[in-house]
C-alpha atoms as a PDB file:
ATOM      1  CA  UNK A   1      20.362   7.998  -0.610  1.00  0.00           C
ATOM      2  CA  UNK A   2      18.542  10.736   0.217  1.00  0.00           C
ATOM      3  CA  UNK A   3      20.744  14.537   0.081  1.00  0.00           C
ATOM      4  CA  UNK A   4      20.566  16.181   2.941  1.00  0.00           C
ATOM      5  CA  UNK A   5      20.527  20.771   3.107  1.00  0.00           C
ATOM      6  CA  UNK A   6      22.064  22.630   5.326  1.00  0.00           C
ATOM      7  CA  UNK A   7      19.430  22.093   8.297  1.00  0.00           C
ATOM      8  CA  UNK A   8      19.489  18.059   8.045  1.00  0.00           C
ATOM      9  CA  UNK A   9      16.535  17.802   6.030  1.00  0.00           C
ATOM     10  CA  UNK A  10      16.353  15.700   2.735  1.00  0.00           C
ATOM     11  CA  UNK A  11      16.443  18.107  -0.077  1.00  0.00           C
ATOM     12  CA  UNK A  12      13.620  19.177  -2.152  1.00  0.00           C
ATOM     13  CA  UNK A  13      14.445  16.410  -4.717  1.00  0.00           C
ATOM     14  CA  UNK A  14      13.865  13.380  -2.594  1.00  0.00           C
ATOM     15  CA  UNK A  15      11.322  15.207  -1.035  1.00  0.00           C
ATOM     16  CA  UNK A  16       9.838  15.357  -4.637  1.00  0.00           C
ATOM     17  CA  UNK A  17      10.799  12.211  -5.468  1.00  0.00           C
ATOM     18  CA  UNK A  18       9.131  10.019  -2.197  1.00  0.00           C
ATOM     19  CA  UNK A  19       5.702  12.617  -3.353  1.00  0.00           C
ATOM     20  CA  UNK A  20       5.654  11.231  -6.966  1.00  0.00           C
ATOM     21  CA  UNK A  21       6.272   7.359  -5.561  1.00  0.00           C
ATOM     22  CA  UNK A  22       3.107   7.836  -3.144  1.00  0.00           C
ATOM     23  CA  UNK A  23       0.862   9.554  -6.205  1.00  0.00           C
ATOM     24  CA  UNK A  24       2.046   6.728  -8.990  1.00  0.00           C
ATOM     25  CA  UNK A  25       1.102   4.246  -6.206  1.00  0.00           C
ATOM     26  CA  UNK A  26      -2.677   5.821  -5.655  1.00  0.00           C
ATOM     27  CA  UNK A  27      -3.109   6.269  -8.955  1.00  0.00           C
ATOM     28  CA  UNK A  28      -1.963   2.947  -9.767  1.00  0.00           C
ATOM     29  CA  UNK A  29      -4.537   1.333  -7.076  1.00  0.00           C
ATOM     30  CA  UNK A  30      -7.335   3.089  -8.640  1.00  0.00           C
ATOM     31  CA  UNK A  31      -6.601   1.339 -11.593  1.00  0.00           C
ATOM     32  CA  UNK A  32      -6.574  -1.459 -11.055  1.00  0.00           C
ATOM     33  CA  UNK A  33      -9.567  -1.430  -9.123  1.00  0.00           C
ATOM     34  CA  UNK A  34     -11.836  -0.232 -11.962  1.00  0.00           C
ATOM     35  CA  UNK A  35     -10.001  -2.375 -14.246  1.00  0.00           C
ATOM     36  CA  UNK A  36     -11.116  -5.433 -12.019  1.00  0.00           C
ATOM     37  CA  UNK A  37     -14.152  -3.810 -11.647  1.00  0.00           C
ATOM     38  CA  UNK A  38     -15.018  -4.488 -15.443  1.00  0.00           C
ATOM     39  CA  UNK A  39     -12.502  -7.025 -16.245  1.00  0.00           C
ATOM     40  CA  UNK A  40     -12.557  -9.335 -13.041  1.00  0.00           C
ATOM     41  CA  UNK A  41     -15.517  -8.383 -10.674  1.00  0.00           C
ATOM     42  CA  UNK A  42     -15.198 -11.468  -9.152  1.00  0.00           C
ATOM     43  CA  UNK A  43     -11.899 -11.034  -7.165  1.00  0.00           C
ATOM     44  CA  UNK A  44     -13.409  -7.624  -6.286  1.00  0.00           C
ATOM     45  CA  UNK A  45     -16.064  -9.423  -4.252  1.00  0.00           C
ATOM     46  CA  UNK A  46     -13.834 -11.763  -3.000  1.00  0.00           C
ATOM     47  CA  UNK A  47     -11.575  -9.687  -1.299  1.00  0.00           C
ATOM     48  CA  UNK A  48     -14.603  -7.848   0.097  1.00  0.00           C
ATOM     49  CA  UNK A  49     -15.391 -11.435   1.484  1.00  0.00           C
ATOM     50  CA  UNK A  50     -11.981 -11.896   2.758  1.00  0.00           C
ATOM     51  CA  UNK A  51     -11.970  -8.551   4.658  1.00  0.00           C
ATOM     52  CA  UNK A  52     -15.538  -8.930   5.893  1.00  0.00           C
ATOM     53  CA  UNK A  53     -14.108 -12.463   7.567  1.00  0.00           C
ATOM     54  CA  UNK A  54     -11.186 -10.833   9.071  1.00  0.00           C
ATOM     55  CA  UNK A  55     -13.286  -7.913  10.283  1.00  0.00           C
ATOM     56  CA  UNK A  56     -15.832 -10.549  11.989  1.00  0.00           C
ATOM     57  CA  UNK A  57     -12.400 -12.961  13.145  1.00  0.00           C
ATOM     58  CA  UNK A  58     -11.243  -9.690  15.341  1.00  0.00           C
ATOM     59  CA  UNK A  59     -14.910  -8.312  16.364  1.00  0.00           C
ATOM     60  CA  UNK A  60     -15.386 -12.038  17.861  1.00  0.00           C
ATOM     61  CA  UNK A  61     -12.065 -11.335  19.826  1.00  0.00           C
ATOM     62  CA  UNK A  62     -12.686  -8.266  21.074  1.00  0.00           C
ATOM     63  CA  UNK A  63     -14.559  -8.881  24.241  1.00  0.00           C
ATOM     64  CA  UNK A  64     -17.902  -7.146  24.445  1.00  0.00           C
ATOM     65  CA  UNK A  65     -18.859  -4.135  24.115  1.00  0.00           C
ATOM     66  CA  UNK A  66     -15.601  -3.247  22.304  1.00  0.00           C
ATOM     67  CA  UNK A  67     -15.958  -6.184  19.850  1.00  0.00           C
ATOM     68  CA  UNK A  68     -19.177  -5.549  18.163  1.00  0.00           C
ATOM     69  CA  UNK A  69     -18.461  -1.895  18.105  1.00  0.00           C
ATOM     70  CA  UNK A  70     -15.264  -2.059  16.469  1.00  0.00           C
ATOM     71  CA  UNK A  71     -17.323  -4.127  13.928  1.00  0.00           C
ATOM     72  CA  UNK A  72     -20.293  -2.137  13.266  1.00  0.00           C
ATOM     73  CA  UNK A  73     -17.590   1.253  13.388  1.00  0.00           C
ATOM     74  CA  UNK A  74     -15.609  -0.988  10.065  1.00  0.00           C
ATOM     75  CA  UNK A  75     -17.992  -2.292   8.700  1.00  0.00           C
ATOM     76  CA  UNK A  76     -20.855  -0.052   8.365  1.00  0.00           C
ATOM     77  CA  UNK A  77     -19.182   3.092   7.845  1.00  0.00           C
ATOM     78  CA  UNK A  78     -17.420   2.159   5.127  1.00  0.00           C
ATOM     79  CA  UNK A  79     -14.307   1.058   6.245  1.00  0.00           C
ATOM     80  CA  UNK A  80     -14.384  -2.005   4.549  1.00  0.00           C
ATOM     81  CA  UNK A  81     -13.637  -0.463   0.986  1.00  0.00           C
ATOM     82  CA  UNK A  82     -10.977   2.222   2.096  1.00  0.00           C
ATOM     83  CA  UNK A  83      -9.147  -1.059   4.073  1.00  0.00           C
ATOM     84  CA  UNK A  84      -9.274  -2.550   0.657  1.00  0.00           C
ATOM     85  CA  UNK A  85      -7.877   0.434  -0.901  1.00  0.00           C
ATOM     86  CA  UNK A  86      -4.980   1.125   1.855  1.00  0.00           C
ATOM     87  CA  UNK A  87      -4.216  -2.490   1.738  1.00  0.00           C
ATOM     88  CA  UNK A  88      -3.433  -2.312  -2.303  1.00  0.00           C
ATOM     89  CA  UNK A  89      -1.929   0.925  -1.551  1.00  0.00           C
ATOM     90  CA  UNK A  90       0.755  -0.583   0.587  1.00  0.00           C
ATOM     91  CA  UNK A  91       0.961  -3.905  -0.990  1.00  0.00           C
ATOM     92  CA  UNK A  92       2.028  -1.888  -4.287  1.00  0.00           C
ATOM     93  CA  UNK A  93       4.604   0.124  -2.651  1.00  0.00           C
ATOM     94  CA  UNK A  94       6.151  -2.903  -0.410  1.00  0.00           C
ATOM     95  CA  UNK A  95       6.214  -4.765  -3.916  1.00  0.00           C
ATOM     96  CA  UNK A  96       7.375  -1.627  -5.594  1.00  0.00           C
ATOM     97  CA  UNK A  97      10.268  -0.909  -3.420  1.00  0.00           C
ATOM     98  CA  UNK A  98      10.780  -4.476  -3.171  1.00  0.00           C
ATOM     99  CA  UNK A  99      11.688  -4.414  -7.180  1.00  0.00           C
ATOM    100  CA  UNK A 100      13.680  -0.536  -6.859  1.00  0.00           C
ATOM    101  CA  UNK A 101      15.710  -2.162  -4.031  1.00  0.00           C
ATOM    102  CA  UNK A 102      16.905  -5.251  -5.629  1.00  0.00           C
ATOM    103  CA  UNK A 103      17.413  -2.811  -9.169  1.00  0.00           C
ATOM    104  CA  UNK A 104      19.340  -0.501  -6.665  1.00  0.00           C
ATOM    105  CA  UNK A 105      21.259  -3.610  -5.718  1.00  0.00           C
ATOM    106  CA  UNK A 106      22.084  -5.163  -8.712  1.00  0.00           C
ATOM    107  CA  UNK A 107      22.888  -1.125 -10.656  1.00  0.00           C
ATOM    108  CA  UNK A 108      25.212  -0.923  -8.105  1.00  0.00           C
ATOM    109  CA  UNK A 109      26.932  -3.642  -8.325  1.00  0.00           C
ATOM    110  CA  UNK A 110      27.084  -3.544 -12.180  1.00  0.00           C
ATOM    111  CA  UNK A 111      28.690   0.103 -11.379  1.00  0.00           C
ATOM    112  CA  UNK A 112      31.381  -1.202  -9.241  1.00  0.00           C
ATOM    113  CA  UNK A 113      32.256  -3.900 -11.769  1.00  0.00           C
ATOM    114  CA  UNK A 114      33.009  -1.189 -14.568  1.00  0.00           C
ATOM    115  CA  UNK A 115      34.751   1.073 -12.512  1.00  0.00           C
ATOM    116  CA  UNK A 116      37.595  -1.730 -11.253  1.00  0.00           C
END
């Protein structure tokens, strides 16, 4: 739970502390993107297959002259690999926060057992 100064805002701590979660998670991405970059190029190019479907799946949609220009604007500006990117970004931090939760959950409850 976040502490709160005098104004209402979360102190500089969380503040700090939400900061460092967003970095590790960046830095984490970019990680493991060159790592399957050497290791496993393969699922690389298959998520750039995936995405490429989906972009086509909501272009074809999209009536014209929206649909095709939302494609081209995606696709052939290089949305395609910063999508990829922001989509590992959040899936880390919804799995990440996922696992703090339920450790937040079950220190908790481990607390309240030794203080009874």
């Amino acid at each position: 739970m976040p502490r709160f100064d005098d104004s209402g805002r979360p102190g500089l701590g969380y503040q700090f502390k939400v900061l460092s979660f967003r970095t590790f998670t960046v830095i984490l991405a970019w990680v493991l993107i060159v790592a399957a970059f050497y290791q496993k190029p393969e699922l690389l190019t298959g998520a750039q297959r995936l995405m490429q479907r989906g972009i086509e799946a909501v272009g074809d949609a999209v009536p014209p002259p929206w649909g095709p220009r939302m494609e081209f604007v995606v696709r052939e500006i290089g949305g395609v690999i910063w999508l990829q990117i922001t989509l590992l970004v959040l899936a880390l931090r919804l799995a990440l926060s996922s696992v703090a939760a339920v450790w937040r959950l079950i220190a908790g409850r481990d607390r309240r057992q030794w203080n009874q």
